[in-house]
C-alpha atoms as a PDB file:
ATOM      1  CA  UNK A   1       0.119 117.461 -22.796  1.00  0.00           C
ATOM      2  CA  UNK A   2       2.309 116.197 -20.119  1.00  0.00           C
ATOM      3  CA  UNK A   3       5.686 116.020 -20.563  1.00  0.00           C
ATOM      4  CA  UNK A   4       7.687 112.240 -20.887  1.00  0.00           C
ATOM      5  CA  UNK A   5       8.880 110.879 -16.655  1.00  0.00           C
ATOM      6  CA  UNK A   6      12.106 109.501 -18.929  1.00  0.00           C
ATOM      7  CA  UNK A   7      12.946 112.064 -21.139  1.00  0.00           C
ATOM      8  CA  UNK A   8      10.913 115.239 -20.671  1.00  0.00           C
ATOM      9  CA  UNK A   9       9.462 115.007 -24.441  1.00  0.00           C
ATOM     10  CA  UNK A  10       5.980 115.481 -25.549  1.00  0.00           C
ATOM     11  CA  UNK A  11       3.534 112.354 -24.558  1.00  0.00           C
ATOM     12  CA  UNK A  12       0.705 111.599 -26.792  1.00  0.00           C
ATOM     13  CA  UNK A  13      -2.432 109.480 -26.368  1.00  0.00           C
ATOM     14  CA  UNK A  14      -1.970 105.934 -27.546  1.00  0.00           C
ATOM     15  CA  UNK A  15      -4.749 103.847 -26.272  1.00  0.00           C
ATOM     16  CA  UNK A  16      -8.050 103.087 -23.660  1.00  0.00           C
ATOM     17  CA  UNK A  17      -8.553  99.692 -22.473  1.00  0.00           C
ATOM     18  CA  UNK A  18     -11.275  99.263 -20.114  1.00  0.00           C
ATOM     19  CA  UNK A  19     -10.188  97.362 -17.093  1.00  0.00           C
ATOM     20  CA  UNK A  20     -13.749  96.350 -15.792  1.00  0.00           C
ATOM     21  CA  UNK A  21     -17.286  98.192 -15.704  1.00  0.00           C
ATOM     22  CA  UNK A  22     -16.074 101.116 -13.433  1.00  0.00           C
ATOM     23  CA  UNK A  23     -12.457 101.383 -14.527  1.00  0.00           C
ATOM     24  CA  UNK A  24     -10.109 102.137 -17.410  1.00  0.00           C
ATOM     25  CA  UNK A  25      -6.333 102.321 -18.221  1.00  0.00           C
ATOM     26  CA  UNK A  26      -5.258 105.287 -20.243  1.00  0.00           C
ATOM     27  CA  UNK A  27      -1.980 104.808 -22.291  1.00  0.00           C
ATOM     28  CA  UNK A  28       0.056 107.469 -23.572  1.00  0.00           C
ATOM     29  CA  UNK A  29       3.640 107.222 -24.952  1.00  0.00           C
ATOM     30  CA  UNK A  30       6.545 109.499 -25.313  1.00  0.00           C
ATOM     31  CA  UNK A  31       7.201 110.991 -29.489  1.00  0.00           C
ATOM     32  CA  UNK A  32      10.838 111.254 -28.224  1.00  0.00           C
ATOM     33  CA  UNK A  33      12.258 107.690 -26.189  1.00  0.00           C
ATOM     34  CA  UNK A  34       9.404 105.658 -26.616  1.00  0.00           C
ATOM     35  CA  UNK A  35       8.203 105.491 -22.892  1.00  0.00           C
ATOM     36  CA  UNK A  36       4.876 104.360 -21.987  1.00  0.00           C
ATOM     37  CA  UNK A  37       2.670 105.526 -19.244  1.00  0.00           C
ATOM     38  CA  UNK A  38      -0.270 104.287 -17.764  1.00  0.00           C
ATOM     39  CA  UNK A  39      -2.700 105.965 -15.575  1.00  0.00           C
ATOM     40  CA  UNK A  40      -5.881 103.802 -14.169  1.00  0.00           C
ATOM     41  CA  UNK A  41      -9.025 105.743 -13.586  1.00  0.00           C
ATOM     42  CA  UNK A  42     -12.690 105.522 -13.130  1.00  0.00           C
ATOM     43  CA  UNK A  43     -14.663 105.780 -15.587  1.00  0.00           C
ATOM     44  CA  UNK A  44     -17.571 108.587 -15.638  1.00  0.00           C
ATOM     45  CA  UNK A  45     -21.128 106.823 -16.552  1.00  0.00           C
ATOM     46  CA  UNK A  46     -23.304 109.509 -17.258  1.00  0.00           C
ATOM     47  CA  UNK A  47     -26.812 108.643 -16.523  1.00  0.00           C
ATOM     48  CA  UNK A  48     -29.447 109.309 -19.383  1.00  0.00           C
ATOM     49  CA  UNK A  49     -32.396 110.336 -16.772  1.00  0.00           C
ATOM     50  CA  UNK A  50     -30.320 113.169 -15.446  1.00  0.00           C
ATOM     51  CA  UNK A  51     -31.057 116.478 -15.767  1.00  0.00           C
ATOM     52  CA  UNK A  52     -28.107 118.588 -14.902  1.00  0.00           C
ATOM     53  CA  UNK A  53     -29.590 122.073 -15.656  1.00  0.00           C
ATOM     54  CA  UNK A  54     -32.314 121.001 -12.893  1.00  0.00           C
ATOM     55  CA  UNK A  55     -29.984 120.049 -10.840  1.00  0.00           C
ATOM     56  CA  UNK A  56     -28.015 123.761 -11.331  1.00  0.00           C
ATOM     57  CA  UNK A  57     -31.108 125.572  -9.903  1.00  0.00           C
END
């Protein structure tokens, strides 16, 4: 995992929250101080109809 911005100690996954239909906040906190971080991201919607070996070849 990646290691706390504060204190160098191990973060940990805390929580998800979505933020709307495309995006999501990822929380993880340090074991050691207690620091939070949150990264925003978009989330990946994986289509049902696709077909990714078809789309391999």
């Amino acid at each position: 995992m990646m290691p706390c911005p504060v204190c160098a100690g191990r973060m940990v996954f805390t929580a998800r929250h979505p933020i709307s239909a495309d995006v999501e906040d990822t929380v993880y906190a340090c074991r050691r101080c207690g620091a939070e971080l949150i990264r925003t991201a978009m989330r990946n919607a994986a289509k049902p109809d696709t077909d990714k070996t078809s789309e391999a070849a």
